[in-house]
N, C-alpha and C. Protein backbone atom coordinates (compact mmCIF):
# COMPACT_ATOMS: atom_id res chain seq x y z
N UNK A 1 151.38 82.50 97.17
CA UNK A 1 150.66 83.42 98.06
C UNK A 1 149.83 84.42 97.25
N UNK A 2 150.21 84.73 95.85
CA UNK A 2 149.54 85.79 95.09
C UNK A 2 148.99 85.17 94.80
N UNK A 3 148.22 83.94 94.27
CA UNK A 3 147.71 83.06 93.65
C UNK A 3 146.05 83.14 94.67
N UNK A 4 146.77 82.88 96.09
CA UNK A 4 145.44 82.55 96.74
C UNK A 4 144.42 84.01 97.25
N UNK A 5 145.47 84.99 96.72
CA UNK A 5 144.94 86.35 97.53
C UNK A 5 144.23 86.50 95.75
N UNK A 6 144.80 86.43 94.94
CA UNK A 6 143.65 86.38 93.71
C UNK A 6 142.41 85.56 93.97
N UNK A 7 142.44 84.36 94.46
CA UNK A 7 141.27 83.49 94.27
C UNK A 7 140.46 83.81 95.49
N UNK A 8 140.84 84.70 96.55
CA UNK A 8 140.20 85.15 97.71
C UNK A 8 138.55 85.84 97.37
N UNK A 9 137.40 84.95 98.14
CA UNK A 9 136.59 86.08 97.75
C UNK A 9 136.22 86.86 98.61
N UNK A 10 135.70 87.97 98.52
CA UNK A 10 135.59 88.60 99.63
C UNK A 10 134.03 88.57 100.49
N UNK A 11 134.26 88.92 101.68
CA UNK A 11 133.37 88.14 102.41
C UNK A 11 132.09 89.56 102.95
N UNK A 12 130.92 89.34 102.56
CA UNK A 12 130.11 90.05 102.40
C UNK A 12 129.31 90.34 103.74
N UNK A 13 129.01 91.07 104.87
CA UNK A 13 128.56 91.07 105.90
C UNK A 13 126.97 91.58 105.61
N UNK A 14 126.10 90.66 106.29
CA UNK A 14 124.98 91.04 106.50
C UNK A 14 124.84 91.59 108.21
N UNK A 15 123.88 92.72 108.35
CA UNK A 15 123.60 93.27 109.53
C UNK A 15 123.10 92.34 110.49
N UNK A 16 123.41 92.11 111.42
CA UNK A 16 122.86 91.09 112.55
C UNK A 16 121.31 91.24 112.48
N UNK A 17 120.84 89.84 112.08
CA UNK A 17 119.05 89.68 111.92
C UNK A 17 118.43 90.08 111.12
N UNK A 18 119.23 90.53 110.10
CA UNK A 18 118.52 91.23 108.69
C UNK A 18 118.11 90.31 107.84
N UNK A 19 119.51 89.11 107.82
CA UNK A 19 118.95 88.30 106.57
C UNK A 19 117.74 87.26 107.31
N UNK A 20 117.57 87.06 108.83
CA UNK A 20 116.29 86.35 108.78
C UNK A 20 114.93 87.05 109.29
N UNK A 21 115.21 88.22 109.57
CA UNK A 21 113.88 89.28 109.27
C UNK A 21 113.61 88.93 107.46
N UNK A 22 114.57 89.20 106.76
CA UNK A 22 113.63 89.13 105.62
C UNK A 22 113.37 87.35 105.28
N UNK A 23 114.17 86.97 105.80
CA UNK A 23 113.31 84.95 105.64
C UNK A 23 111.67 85.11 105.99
N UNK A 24 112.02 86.14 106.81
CA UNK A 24 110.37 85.51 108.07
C UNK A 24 109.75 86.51 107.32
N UNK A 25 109.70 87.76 106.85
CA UNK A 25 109.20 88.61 105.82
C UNK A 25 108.68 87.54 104.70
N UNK A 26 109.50 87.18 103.82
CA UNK A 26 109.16 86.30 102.54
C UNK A 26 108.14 85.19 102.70
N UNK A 27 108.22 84.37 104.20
CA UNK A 27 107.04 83.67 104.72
C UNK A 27 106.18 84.11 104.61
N UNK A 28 105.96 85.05 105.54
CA UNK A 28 104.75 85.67 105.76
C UNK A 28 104.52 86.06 104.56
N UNK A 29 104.35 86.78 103.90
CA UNK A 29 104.18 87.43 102.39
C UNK A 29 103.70 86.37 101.59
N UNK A 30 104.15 85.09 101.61
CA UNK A 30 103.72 84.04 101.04
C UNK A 30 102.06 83.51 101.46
N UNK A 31 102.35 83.39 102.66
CA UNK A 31 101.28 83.44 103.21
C UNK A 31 99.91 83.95 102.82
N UNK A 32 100.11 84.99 103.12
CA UNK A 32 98.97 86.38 102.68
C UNK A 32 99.23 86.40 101.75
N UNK A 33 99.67 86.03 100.46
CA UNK A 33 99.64 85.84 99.02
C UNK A 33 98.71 84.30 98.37
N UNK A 34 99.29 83.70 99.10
CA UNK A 34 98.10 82.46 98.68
C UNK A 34 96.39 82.77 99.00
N UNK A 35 96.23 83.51 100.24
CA UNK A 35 94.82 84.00 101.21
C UNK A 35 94.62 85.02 99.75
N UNK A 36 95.43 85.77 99.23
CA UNK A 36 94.35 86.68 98.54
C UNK A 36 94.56 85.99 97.19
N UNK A 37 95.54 85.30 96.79
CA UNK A 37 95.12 84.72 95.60
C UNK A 37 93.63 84.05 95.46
N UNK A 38 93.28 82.96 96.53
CA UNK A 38 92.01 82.36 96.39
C UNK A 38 90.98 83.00 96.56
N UNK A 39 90.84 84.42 97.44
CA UNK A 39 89.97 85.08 97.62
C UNK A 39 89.31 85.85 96.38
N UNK A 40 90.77 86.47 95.57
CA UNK A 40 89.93 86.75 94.18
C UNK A 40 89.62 85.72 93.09
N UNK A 41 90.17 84.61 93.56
CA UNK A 41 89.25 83.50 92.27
C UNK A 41 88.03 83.66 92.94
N UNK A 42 87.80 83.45 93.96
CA UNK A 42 86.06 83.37 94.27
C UNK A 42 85.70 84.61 93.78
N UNK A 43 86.03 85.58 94.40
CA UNK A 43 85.67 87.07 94.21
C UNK A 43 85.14 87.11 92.31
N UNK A 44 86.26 86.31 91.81
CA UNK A 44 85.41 86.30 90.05
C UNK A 44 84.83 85.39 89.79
N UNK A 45 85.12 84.79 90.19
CA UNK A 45 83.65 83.10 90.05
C UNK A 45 82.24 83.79 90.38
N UNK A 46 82.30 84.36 91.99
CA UNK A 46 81.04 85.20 92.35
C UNK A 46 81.08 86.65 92.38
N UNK A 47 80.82 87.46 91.20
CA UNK A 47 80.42 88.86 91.63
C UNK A 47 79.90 89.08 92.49
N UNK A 48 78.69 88.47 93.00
CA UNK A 48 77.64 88.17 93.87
C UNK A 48 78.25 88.86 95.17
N UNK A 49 79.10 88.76 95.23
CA UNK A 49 80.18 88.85 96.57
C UNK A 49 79.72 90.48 97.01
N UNK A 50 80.21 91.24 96.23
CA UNK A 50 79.89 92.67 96.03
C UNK A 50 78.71 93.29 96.93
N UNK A 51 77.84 92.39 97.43
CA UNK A 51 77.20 92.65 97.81
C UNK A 51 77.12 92.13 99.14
N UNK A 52 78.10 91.40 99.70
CA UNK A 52 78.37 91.28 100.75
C UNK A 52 79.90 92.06 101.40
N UNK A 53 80.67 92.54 100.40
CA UNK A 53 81.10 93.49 100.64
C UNK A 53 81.12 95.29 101.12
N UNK A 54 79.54 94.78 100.23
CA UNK A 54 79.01 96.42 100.95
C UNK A 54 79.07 96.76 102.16
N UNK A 55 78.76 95.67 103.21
CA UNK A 55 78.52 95.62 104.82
C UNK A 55 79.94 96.08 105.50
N UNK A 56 80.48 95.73 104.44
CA UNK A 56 82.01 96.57 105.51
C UNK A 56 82.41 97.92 105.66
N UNK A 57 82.94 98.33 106.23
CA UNK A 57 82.88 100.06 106.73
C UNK A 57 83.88 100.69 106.27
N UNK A 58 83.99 101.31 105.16
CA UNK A 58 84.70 102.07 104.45
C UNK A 58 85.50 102.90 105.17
N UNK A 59 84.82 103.46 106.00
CA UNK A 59 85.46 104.35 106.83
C UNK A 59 86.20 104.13 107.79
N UNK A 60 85.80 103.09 108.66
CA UNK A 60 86.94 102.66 109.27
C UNK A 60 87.93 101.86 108.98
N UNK A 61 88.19 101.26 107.70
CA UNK A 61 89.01 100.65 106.50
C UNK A 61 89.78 101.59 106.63
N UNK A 62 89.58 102.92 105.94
CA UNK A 62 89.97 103.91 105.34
C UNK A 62 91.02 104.63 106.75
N UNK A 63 90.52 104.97 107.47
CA UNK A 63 90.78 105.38 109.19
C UNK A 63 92.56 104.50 109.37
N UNK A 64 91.81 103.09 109.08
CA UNK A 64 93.22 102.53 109.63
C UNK A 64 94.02 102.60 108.68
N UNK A 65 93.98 102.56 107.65
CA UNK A 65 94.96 102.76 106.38
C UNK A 65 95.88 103.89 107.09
N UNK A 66 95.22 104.96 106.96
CA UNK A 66 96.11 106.58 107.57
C UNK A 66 96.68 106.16 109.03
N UNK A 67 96.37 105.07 109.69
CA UNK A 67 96.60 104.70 110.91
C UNK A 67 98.25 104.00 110.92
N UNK A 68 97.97 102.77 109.93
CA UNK A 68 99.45 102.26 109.89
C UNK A 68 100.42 103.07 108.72
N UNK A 69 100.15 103.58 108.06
CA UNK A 69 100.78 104.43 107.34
C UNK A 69 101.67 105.81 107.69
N UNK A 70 100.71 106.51 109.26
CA UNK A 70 101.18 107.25 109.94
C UNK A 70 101.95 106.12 110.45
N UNK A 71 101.92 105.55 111.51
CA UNK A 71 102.56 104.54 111.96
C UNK A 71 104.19 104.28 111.61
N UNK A 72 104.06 103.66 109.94
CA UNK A 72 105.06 103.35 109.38
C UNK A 72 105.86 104.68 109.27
N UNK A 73 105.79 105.98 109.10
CA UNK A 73 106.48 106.82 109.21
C UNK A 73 107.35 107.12 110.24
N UNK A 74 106.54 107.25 111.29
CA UNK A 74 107.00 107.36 113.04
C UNK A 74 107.92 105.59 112.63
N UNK A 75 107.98 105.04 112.65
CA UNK A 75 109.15 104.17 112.52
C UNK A 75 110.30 104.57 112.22
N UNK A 76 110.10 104.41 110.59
CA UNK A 76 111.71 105.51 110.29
C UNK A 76 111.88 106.39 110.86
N UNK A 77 110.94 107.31 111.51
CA UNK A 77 111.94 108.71 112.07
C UNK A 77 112.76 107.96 113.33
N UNK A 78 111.96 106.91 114.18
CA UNK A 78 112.72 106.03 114.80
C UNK A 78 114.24 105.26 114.81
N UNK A 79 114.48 104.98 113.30
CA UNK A 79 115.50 104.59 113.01
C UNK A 79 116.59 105.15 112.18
N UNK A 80 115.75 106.71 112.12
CA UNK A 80 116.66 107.81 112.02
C UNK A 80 117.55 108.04 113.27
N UNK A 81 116.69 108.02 114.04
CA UNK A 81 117.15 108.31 115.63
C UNK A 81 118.24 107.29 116.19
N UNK A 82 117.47 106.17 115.69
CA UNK A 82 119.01 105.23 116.33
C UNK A 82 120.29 105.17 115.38
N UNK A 83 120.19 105.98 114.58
CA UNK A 83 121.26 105.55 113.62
C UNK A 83 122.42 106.81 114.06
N UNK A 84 121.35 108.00 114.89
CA UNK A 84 121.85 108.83 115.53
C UNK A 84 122.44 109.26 116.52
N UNK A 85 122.14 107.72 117.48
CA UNK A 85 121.92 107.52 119.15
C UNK A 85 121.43 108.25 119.65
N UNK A 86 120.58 108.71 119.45
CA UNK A 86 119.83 109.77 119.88
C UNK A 86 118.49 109.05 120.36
N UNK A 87 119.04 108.23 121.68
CA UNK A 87 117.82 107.28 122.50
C UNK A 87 116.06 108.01 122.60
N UNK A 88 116.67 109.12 123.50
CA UNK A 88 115.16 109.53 123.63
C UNK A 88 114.36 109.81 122.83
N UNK A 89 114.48 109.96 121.55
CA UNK A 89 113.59 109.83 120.68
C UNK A 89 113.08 108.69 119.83
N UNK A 90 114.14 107.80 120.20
CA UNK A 90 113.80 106.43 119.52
C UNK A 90 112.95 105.82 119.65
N UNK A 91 112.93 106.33 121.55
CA UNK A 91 111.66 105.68 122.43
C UNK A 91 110.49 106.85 122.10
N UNK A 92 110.18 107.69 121.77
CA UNK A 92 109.29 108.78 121.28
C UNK A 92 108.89 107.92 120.05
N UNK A 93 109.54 107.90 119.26
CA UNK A 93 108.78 107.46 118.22
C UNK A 93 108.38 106.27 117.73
N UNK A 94 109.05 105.45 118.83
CA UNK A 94 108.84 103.64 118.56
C UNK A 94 107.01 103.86 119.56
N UNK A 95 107.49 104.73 120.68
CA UNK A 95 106.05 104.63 121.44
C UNK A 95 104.67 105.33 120.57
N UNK A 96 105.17 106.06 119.71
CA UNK A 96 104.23 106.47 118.66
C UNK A 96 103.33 105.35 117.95
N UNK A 97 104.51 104.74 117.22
CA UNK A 97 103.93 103.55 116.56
C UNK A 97 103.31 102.69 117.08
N UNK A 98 103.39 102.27 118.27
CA UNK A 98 102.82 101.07 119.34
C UNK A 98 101.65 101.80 119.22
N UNK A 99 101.56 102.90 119.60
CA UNK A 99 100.42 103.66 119.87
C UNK A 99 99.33 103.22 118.51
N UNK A 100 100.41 103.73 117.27
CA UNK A 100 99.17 103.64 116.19
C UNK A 100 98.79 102.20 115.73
N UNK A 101 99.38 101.13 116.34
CA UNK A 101 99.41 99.62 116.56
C UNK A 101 97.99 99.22 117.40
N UNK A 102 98.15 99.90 118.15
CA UNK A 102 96.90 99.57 119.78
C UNK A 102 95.62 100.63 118.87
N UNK A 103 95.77 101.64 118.42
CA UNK A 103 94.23 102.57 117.61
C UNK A 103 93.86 101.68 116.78
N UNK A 104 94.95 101.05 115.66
CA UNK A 104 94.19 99.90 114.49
C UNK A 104 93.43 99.12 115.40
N UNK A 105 93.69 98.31 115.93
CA UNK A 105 93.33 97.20 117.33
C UNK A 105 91.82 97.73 117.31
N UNK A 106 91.63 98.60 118.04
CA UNK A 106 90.49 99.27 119.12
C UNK A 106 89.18 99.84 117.68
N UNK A 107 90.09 100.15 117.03
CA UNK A 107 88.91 100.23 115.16
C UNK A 107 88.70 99.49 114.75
N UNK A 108 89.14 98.49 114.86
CA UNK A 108 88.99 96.63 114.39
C UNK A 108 87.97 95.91 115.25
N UNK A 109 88.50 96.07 116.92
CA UNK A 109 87.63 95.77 117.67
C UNK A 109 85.78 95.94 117.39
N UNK A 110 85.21 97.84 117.18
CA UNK A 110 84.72 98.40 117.05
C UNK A 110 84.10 97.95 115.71
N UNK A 111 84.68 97.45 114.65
CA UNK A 111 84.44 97.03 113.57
C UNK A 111 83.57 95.81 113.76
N UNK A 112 84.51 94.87 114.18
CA UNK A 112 84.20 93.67 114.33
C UNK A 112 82.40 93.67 115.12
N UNK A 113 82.47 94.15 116.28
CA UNK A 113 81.25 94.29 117.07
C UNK A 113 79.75 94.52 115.95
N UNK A 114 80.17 95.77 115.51
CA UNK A 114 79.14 96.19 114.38
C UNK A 114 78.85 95.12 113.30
N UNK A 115 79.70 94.57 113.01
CA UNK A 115 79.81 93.49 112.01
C UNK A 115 78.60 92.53 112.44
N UNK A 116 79.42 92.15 113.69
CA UNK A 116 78.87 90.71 114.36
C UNK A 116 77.35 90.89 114.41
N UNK A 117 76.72 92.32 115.31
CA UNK A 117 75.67 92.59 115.57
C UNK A 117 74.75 92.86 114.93
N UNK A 118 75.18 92.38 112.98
CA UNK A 118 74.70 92.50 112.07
C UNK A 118 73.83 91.43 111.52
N UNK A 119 74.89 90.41 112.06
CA UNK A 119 75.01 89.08 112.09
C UNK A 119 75.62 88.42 110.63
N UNK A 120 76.64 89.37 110.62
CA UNK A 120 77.43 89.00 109.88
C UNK A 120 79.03 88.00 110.29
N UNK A 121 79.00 86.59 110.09
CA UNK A 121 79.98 86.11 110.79
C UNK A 121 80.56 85.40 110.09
N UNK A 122 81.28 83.82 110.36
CA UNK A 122 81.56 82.87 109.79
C UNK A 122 80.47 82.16 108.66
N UNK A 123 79.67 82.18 110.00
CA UNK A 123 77.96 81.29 109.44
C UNK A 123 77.61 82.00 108.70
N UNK A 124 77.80 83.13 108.15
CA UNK A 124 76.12 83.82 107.09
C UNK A 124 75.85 83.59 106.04
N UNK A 125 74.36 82.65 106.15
CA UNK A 125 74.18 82.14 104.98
C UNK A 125 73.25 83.05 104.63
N UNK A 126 73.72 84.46 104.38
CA UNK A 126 73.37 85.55 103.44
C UNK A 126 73.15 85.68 102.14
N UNK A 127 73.88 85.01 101.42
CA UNK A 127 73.87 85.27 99.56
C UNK A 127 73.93 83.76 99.07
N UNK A 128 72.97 83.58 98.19
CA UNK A 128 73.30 82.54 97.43
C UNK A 128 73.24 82.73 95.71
N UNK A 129 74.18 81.50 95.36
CA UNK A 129 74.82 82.25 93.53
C UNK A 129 74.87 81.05 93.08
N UNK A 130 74.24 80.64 92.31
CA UNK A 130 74.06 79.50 91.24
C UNK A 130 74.03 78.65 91.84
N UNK A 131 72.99 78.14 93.27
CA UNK A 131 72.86 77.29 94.09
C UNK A 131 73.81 76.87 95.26
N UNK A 132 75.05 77.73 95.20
CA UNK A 132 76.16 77.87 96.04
C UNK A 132 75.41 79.24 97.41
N UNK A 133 75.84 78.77 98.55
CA UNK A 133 76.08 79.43 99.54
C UNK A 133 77.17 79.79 99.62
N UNK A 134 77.31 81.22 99.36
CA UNK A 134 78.62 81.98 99.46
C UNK A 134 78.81 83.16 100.73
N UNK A 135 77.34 83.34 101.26
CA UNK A 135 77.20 84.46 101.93
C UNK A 135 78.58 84.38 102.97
N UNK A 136 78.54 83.39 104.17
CA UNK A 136 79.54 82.85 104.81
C UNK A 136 80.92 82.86 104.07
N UNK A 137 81.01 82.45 103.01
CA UNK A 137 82.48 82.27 102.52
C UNK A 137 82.81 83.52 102.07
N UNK A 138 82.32 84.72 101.57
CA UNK A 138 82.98 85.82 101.90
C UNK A 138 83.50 86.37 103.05
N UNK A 139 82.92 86.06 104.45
CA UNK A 139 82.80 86.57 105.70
C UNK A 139 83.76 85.47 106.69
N UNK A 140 84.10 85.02 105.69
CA UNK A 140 84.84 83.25 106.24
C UNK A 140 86.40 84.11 105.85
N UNK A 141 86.44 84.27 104.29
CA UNK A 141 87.83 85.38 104.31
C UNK A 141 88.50 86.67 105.11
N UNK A 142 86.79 87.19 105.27
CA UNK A 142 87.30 88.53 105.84
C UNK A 142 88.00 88.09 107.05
N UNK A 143 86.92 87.41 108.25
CA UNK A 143 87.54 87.49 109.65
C UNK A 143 88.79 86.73 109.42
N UNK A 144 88.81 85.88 108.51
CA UNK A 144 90.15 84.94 108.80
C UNK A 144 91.50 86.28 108.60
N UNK A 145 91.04 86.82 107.50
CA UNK A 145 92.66 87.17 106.66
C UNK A 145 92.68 88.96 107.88
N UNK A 146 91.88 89.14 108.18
CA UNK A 146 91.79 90.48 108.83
C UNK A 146 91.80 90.02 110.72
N UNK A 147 91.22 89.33 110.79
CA UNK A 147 92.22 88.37 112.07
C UNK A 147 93.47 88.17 112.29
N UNK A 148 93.79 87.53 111.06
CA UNK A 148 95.30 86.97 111.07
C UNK A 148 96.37 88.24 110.94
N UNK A 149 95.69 89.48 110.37
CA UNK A 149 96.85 90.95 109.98
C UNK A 149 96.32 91.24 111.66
N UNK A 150 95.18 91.28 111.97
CA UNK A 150 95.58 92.03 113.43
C UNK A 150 96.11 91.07 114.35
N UNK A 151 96.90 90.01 114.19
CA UNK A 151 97.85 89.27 114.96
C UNK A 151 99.00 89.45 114.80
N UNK A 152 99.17 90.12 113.62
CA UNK A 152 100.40 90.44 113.29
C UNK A 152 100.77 91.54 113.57
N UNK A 153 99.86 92.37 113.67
CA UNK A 153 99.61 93.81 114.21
C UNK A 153 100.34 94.11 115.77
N UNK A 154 100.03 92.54 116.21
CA UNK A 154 100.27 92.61 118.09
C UNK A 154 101.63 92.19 118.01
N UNK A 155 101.92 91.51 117.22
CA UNK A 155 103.31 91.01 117.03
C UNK A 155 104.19 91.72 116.92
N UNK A 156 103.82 92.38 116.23
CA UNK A 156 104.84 93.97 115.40
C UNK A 156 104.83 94.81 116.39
N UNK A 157 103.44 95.12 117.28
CA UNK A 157 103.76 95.79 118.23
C UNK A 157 104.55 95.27 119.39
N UNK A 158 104.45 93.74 119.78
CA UNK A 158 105.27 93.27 120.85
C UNK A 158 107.11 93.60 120.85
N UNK A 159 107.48 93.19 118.89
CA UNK A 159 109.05 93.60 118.45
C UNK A 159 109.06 94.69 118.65
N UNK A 160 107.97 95.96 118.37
CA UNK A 160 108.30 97.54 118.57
C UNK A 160 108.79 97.36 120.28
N UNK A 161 108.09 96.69 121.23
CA UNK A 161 108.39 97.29 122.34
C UNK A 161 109.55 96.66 123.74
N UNK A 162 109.83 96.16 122.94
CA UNK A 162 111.23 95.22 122.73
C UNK A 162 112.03 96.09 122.19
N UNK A 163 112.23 96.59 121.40
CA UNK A 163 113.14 97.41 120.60
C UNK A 163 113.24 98.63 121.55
N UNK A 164 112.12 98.99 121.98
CA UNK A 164 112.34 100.00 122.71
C UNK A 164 112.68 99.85 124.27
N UNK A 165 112.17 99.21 124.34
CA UNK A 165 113.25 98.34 125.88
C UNK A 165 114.70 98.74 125.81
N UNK A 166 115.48 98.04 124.96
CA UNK A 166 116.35 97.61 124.52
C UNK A 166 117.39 99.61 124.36
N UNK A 167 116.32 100.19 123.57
CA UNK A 167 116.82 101.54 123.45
C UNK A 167 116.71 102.36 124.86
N UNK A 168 116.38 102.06 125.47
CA UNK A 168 116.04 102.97 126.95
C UNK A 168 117.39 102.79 127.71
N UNK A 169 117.92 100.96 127.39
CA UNK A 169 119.37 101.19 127.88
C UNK A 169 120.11 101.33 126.83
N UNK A 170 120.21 101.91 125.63
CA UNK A 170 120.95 102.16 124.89
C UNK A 170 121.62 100.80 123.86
N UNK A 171 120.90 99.58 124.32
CA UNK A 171 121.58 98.62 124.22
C UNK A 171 120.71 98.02 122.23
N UNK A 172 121.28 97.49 121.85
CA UNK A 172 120.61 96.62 120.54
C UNK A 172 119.97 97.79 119.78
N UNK A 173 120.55 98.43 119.19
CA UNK A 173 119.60 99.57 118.06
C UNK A 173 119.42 99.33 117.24
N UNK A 174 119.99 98.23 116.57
CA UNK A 174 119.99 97.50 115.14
C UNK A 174 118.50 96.69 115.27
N UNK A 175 117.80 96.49 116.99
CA UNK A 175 116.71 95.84 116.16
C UNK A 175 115.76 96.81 116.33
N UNK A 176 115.59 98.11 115.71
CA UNK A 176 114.90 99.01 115.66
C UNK A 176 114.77 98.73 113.92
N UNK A 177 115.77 98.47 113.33
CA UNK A 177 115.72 98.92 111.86
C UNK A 177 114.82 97.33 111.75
N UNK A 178 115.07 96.25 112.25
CA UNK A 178 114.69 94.71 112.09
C UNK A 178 113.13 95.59 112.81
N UNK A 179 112.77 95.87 114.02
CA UNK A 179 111.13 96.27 113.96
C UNK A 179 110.53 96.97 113.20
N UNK A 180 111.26 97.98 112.58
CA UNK A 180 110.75 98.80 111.03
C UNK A 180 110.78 97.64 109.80
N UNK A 181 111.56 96.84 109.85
CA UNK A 181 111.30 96.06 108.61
C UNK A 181 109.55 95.14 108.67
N UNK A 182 109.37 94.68 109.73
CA UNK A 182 108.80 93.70 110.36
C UNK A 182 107.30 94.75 110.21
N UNK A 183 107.02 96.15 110.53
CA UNK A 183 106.01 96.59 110.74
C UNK A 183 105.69 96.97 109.51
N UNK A 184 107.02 97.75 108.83
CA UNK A 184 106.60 97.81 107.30
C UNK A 184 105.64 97.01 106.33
N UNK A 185 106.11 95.61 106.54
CA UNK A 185 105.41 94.12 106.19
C UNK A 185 104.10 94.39 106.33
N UNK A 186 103.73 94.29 107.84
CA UNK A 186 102.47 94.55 108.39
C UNK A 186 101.36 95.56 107.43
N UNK A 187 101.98 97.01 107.28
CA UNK A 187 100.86 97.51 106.50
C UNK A 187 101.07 97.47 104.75
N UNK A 188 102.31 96.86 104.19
CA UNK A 188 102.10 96.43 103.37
C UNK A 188 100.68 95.51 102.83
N UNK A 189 100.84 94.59 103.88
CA UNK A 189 99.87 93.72 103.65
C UNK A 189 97.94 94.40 103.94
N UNK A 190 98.19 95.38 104.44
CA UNK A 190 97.29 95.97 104.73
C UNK A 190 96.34 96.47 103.55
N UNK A 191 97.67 97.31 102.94
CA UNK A 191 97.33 97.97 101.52
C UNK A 191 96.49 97.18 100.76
N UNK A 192 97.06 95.52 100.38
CA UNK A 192 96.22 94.53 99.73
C UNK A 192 94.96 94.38 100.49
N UNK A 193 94.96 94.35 101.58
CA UNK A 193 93.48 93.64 102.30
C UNK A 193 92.43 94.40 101.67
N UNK A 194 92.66 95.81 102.31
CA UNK A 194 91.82 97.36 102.46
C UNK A 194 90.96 97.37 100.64
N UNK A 195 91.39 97.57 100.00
CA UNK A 195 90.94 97.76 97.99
C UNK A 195 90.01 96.44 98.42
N UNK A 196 90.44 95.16 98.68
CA UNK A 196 90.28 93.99 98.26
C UNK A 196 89.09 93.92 99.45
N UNK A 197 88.81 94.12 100.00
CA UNK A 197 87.78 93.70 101.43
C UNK A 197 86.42 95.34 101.38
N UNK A 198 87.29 96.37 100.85
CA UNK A 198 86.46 97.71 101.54
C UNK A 198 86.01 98.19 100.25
N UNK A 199 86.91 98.18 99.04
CA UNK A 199 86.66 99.13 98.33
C UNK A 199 85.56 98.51 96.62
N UNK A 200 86.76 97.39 96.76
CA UNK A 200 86.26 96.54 95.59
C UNK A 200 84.80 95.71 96.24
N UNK A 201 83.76 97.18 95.57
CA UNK A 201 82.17 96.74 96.12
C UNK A 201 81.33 96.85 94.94
């Protein structure tokens, strides 16, 4: 009997949905790691690019940065709150974040329009570099990889409001910390886009 309580190992608990929030974290991340790996091989193959980077709007780049960043804060104070039971604020500050979820959205939207009406799109055969048409294939990255974060954007906001469902009856608070992990992601990935799409001109 001492024998087997020596060889006993002990059994390690993970938080309900933590270990496959971060599975689906490490996906995704993979993801948007291959998209910007290839984007800066082109990006150094063609300097050229630089100049189709100019057309993007610094400012509203810049806008949403402080957008999900505020955002990501109002989360944790969120999961300060549930760690507190202290419901009504959970829902205060999860509805914060949705909030700064739906402003990125509506600056993107606004973005996009200006963009388009530029006639800057998929198609723009704007720049050409050592007989290559690249104009389009810069503008081929942007909407794709800045598309694909504001889908994720709606996503993150759909788990925020779920979570907060969930907190109104007091019920599931643990996936408040799983929607903070999940949104965190979100402007992580942001951070990379923003330098890489707005700044690096």
């Amino acid at each position: 009997m001492e024998n087997q309580r020596s060889l006993s190992v002990p059994i390690i608990r993970v938080p309900q949905g933590r270990l496959a929030m971060w599975v689906l974290i490490a996906g995704e991340l993979m993801i948007f790691g291959g998209l910007i790996a290839c984007y800066l091989l082109y990006r150094l193959r063609y300097p050229e690019w630089a100049d189709q980077a100019a057309h993007t709007s610094t400012l509203i780049g810049a806008l949403n940065t402080i957008v999900l960043l505020t955002s990501s804060f109002t989360v944790v104070k969120a999961h300060e709150a549930a760690n507190k039971m202290d419901l009504k604020k959970v829902v205060l500050w999860l509805s914060v974040s949705i909030g700064g979820g739906l402003l990125f959205l509506v600056n993107k939207g606004i973005e996009y329009t200006t963009e388009i009406s530029h006639g800057f799109t998929f198609s723009s055969p704007h720049l050409q570099a050592g007989g290559d048409t690249i104009g389009s294939l810069f503008w081929s990255f942007y909407f794709f990889m800045t598309g694909l974060h504001g889908a994720h954007v709606i996503a993150g906001m759909v788990v925020m409001f779920l979570a907060l469902l969930n907190a109104r009856k007091g019920k599931n608070l643990h996936r408040v910390e799983l929607a903070g992990m999940y949104w965190h992601m979100v402007d992580l990935i942001w951070i990379f886009l923003f330098p890489l799409l707005y700044i690096a001109k």
